[in-house]
PDB file of N, CA and C in Angstrom:
ATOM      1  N   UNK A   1      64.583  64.086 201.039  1.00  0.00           N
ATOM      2  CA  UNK A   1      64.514  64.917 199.853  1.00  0.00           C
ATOM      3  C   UNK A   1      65.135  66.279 200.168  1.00  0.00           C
ATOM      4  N   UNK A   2      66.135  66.758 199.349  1.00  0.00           N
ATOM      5  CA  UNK A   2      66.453  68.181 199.517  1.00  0.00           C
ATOM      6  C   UNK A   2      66.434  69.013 198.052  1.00  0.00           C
ATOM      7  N   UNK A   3      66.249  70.187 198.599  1.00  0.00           N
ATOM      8  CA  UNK A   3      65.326  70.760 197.425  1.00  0.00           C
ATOM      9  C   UNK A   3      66.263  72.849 197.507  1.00  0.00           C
ATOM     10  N   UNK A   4      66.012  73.254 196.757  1.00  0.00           N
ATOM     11  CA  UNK A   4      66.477  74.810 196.806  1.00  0.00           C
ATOM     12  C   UNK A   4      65.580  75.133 195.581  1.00  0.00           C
ATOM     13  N   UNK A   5      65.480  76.599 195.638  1.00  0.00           N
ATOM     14  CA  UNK A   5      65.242  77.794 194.909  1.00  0.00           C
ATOM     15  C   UNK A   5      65.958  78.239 193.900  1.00  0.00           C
ATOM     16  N   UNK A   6      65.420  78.885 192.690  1.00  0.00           N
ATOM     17  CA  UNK A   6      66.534  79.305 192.175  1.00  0.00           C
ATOM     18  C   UNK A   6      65.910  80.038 190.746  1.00  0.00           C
ATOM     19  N   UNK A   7      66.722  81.542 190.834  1.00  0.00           N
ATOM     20  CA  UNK A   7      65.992  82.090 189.732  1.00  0.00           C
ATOM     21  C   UNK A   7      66.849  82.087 188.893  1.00  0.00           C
ATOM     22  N   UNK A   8      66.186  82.158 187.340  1.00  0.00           N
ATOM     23  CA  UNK A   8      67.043  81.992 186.205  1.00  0.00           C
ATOM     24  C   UNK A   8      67.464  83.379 185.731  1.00  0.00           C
ATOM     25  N   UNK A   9      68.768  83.473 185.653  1.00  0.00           N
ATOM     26  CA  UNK A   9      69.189  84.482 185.026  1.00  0.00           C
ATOM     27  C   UNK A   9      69.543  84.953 183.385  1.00  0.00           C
ATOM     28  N   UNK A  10      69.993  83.970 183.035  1.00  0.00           N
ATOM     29  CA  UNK A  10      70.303  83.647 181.515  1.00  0.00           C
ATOM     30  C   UNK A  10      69.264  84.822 180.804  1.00  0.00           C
ATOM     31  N   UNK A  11      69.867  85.217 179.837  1.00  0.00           N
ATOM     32  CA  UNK A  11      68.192  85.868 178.941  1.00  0.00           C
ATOM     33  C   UNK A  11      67.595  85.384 178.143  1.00  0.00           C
ATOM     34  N   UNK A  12      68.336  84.118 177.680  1.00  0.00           N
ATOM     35  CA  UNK A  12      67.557  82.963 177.072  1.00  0.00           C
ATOM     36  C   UNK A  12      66.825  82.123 177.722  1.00  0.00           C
ATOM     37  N   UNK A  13      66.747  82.202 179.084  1.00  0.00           N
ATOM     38  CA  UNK A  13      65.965  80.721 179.876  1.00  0.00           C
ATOM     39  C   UNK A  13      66.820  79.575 179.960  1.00  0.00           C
ATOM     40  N   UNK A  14      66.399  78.899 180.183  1.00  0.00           N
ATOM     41  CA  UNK A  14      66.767  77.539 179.930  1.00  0.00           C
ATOM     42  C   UNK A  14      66.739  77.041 178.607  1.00  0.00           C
ATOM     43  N   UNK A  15      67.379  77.566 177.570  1.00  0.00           N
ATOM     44  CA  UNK A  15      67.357  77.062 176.093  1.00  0.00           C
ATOM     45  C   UNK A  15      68.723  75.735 175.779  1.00  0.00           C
ATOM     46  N   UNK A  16      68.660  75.709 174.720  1.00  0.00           N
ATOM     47  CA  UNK A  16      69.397  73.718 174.278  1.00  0.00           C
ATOM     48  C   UNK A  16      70.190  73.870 174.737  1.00  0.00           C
ATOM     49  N   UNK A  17      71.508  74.475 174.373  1.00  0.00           N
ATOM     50  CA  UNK A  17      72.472  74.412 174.986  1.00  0.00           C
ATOM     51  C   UNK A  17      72.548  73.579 176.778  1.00  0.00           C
ATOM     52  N   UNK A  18      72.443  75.105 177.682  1.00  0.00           N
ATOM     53  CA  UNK A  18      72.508  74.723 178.881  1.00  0.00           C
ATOM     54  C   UNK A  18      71.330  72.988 179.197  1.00  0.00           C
ATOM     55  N   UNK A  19      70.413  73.358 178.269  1.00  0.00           N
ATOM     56  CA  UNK A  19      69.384  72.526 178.859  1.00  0.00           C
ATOM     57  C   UNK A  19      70.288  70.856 178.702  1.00  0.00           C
ATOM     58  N   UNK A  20      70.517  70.676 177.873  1.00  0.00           N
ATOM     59  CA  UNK A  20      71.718  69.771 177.401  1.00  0.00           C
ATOM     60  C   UNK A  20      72.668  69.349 178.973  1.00  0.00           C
ATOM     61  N   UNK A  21      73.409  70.152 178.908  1.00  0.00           N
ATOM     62  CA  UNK A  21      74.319  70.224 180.180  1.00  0.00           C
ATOM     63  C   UNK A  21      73.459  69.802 181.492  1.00  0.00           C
ATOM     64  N   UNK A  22      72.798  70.528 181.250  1.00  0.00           N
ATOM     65  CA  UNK A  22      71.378  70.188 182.474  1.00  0.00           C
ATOM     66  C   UNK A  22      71.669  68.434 183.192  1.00  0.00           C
ATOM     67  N   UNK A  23      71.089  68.265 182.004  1.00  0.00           N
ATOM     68  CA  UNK A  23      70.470  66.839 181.544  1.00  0.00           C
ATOM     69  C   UNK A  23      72.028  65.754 182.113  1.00  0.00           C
ATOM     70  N   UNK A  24      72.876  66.095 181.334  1.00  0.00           N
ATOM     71  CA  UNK A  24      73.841  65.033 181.550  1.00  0.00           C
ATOM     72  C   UNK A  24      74.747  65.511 183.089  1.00  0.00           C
ATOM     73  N   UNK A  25      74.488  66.645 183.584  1.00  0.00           N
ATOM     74  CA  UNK A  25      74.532  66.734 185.044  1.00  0.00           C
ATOM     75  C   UNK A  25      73.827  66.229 186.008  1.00  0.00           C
ATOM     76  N   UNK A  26      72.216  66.148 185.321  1.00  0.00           N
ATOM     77  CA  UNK A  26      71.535  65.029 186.682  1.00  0.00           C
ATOM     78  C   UNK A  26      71.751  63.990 186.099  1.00  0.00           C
ATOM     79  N   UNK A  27      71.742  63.455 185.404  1.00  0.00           N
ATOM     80  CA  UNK A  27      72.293  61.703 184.927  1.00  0.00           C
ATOM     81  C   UNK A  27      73.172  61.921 185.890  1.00  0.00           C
ATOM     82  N   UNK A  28      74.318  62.350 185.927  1.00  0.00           N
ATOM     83  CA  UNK A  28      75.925  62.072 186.275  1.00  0.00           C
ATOM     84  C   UNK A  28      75.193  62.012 188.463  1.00  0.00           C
ATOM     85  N   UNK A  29      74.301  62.458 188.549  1.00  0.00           N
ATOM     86  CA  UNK A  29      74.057  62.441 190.447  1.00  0.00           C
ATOM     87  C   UNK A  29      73.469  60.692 190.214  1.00  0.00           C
ATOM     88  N   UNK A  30      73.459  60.235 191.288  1.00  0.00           N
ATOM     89  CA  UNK A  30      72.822  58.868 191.770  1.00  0.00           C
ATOM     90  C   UNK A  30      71.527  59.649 192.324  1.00  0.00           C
ATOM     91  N   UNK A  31      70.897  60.316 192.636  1.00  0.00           N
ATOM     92  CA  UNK A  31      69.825  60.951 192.749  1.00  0.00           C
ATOM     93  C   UNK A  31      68.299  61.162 191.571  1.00  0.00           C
ATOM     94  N   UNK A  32      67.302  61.288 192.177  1.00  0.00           N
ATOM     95  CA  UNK A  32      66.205  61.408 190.844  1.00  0.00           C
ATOM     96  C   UNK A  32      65.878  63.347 191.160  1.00  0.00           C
ATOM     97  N   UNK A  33      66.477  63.979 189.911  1.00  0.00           N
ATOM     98  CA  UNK A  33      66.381  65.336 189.954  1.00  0.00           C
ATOM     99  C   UNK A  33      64.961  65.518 189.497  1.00  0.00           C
ATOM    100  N   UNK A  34      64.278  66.638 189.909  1.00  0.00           N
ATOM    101  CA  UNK A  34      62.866  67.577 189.676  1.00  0.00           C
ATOM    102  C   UNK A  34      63.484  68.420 189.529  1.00  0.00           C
ATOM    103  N   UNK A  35      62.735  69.238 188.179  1.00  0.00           N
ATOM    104  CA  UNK A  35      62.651  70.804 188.317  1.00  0.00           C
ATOM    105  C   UNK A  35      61.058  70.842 188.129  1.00  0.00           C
ATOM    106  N   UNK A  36      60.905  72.153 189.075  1.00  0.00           N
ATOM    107  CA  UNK A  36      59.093  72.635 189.226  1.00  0.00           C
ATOM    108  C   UNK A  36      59.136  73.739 189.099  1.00  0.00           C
ATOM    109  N   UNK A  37      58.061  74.451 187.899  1.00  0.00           N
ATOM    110  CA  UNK A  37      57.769  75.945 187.605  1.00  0.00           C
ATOM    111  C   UNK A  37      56.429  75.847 187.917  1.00  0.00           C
ATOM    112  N   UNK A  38      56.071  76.595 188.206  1.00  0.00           N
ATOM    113  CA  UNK A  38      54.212  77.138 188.800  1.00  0.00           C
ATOM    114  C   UNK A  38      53.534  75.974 188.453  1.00  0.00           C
ATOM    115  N   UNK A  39      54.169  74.794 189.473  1.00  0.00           N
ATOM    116  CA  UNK A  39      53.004  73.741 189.533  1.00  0.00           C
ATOM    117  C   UNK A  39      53.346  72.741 188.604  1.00  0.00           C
ATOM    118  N   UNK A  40      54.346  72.965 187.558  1.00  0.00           N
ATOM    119  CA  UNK A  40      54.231  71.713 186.488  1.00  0.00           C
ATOM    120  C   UNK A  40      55.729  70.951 187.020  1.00  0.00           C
ATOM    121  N   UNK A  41      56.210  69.911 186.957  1.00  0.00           N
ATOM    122  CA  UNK A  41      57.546  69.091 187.177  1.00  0.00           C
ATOM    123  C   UNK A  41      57.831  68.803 185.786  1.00  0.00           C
ATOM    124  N   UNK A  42      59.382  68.212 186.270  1.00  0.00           N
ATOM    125  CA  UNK A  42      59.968  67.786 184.778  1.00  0.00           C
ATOM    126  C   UNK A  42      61.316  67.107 185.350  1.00  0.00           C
ATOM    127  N   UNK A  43      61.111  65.641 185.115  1.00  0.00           N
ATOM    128  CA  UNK A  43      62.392  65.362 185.342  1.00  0.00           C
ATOM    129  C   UNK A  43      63.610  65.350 184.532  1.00  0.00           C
ATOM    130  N   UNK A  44      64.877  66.029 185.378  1.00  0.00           N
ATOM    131  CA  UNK A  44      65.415  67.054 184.975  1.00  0.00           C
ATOM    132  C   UNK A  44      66.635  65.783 183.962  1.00  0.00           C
ATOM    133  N   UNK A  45      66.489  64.614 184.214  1.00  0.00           N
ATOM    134  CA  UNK A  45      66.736  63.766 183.408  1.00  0.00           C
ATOM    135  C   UNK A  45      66.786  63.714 181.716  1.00  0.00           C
ATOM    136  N   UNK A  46      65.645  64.345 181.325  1.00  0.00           N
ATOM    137  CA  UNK A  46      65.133  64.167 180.635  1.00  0.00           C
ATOM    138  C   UNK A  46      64.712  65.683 179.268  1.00  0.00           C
ATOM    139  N   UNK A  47      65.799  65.901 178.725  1.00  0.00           N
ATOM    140  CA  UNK A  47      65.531  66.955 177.799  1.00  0.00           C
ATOM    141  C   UNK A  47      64.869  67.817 177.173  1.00  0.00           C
ATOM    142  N   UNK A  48      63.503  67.285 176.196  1.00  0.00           N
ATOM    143  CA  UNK A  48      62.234  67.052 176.471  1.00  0.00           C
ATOM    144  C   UNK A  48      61.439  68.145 177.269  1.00  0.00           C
ATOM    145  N   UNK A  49      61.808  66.942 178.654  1.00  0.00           N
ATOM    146  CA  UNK A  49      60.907  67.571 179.807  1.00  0.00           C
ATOM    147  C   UNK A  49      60.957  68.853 180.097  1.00  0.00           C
ATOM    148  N   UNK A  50      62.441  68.688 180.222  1.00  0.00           N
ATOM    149  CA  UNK A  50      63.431  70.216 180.821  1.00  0.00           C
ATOM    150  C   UNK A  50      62.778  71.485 179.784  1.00  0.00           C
ATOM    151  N   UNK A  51      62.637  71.291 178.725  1.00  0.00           N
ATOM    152  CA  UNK A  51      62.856  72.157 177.577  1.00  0.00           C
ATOM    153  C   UNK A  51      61.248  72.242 177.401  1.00  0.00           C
ATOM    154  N   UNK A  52      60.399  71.415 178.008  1.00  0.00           N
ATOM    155  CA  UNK A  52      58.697  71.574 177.929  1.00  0.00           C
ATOM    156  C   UNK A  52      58.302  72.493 178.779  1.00  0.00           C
ATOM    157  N   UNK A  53      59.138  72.838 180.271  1.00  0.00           N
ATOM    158  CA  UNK A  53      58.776  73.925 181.238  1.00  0.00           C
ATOM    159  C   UNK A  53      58.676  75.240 180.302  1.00  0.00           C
ATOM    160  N   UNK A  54      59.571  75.684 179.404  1.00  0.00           N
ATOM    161  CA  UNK A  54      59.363  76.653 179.049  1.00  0.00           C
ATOM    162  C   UNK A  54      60.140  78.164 179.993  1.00  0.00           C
ATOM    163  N   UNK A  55      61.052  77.556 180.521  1.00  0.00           N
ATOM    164  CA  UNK A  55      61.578  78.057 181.627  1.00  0.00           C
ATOM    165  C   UNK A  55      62.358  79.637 181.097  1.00  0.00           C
ATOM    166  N   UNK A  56      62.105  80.774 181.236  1.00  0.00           N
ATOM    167  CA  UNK A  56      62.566  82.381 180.521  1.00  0.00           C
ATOM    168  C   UNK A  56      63.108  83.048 182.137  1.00  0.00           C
ATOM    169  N   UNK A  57      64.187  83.657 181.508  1.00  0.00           N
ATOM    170  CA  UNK A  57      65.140  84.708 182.547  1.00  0.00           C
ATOM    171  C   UNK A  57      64.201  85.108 183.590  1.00  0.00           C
ATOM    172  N   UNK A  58      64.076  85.197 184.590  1.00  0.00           N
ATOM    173  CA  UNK A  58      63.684  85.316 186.467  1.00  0.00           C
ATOM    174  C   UNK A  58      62.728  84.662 186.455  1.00  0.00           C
ATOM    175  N   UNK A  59      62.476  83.932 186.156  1.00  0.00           N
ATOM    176  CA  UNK A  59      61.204  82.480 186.579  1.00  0.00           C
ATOM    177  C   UNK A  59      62.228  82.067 187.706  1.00  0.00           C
ATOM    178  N   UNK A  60      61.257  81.844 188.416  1.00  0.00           N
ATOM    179  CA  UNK A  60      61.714  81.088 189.968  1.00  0.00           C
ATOM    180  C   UNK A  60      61.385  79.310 189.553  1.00  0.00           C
ATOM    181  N   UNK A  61      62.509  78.744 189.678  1.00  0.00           N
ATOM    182  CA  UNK A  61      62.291  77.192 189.896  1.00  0.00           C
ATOM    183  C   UNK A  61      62.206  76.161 190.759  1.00  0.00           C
ATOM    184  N   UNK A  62      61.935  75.570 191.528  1.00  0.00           N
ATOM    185  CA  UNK A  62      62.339  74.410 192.635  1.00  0.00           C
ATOM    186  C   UNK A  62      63.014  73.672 191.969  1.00  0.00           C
ATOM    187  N   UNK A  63      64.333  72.766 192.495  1.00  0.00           N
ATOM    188  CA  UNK A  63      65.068  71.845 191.889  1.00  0.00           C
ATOM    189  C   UNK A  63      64.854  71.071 193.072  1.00  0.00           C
ATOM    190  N   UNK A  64      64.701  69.635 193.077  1.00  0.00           N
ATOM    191  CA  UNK A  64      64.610  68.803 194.156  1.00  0.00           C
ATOM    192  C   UNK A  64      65.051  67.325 193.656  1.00  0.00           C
ATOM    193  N   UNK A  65      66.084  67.078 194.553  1.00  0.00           N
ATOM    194  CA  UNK A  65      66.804  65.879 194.363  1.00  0.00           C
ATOM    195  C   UNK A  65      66.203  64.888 195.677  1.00  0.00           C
ATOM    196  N   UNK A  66      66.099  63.180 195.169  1.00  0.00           N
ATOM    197  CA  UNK A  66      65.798  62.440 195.807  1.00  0.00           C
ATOM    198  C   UNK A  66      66.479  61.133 195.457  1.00  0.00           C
ATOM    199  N   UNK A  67      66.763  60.509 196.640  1.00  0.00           N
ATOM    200  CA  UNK A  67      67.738  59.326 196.543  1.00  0.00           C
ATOM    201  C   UNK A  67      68.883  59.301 197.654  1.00  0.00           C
ATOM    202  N   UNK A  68      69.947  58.309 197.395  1.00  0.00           N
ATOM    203  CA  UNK A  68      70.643  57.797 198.219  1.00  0.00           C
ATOM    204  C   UNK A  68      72.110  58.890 198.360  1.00  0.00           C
ATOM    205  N   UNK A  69      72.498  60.087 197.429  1.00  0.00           N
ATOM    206  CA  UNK A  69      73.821  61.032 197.159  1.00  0.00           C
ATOM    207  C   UNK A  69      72.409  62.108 197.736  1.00  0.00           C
ATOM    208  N   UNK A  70      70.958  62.289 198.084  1.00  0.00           N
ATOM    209  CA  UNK A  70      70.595  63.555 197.599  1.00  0.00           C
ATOM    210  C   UNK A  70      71.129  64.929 198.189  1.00  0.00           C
ATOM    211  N   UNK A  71      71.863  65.071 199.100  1.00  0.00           N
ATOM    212  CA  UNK A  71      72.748  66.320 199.835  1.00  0.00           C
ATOM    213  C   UNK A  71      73.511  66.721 198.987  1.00  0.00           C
ATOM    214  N   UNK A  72      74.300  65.161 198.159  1.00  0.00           N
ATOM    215  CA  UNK A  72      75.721  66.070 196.959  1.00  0.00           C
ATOM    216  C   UNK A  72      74.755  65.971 195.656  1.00  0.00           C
ATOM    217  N   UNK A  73      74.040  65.780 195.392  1.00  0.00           N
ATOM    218  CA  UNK A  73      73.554  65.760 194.313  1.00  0.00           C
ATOM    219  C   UNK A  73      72.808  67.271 194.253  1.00  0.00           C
ATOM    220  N   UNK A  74      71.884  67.747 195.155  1.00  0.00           N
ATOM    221  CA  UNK A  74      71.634  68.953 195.279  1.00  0.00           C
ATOM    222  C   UNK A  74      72.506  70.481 195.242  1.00  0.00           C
ATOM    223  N   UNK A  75      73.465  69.295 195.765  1.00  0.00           N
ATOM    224  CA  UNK A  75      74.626  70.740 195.839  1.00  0.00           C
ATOM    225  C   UNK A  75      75.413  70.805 194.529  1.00  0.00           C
ATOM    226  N   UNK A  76      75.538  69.781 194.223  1.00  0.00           N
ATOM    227  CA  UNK A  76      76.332  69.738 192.820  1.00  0.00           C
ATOM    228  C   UNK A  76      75.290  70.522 191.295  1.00  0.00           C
ATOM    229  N   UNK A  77      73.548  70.139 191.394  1.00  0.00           N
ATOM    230  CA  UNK A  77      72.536  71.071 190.715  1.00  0.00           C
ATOM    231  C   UNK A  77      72.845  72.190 190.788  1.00  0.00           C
ATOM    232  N   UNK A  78      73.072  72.674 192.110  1.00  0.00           N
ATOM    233  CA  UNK A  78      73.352  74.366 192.287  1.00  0.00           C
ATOM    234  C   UNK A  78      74.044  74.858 191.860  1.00  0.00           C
ATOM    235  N   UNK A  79      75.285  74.195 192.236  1.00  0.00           N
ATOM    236  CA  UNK A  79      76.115  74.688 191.594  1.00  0.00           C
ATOM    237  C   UNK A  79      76.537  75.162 189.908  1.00  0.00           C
ATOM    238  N   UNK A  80      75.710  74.141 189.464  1.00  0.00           N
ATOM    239  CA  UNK A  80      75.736  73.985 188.085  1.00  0.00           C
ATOM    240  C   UNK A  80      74.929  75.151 187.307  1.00  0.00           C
ATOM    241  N   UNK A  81      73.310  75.169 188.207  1.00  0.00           N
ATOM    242  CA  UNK A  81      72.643  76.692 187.897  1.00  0.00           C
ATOM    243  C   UNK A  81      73.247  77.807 188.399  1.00  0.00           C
ATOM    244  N   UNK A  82      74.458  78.325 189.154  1.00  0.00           N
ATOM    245  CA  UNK A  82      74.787  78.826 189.260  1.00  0.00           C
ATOM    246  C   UNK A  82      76.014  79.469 188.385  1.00  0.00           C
ATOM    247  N   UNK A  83      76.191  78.321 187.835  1.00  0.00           N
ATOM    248  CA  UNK A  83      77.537  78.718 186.886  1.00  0.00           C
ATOM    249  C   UNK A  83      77.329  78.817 185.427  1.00  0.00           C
ATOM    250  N   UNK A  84      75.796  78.535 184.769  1.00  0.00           N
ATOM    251  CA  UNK A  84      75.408  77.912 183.554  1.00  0.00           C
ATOM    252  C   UNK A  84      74.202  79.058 183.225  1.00  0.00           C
ATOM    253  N   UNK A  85      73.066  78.925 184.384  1.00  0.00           N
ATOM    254  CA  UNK A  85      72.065  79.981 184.572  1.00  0.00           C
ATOM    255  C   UNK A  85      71.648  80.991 185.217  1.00  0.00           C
TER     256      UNK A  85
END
């Protein structure tokens, strides 16, 4: 399992848009993505879920990828919150 940190910058949070993108970025890993805010998960699969954290500008998140890609799949998440949130 590999996993990183990551605070949200956006001033919307994680709202539809990105959350959208989110979503069809962990589909696109062979990996099973988590995101975790103070204790709750959400697989990041899943729109819904993503958009149930409730996730607002400097909330700290865990993203944690698991599976058979999980090194590029993690790195490819990051990248994505990095360029999106």
């Amino acid at each position: 399992m590999k996993s990183f940190e990551y605070v949200i910058k956006d001033e919307l949070g994680i709202h539809a848009r990105p959350a959208g993108l989110l979503v069809k970025t962990a589909k696109a890993t062979g990996s099973k993505i988590t995101i975790e805010k103070n204790g709750k998960t959400a697989d990041a699969s899943k729109l819904f879920a993503v958009m149930g954290l409730a996730v607002k500008q400097n909330d700290s998140i865990r993203v944690l990828a698991e599976g058979g890609d999980e090194a590029a799949a993690s790195e490819k998440m990051r990248e994505f919150f990095e360029a999106n949130l």
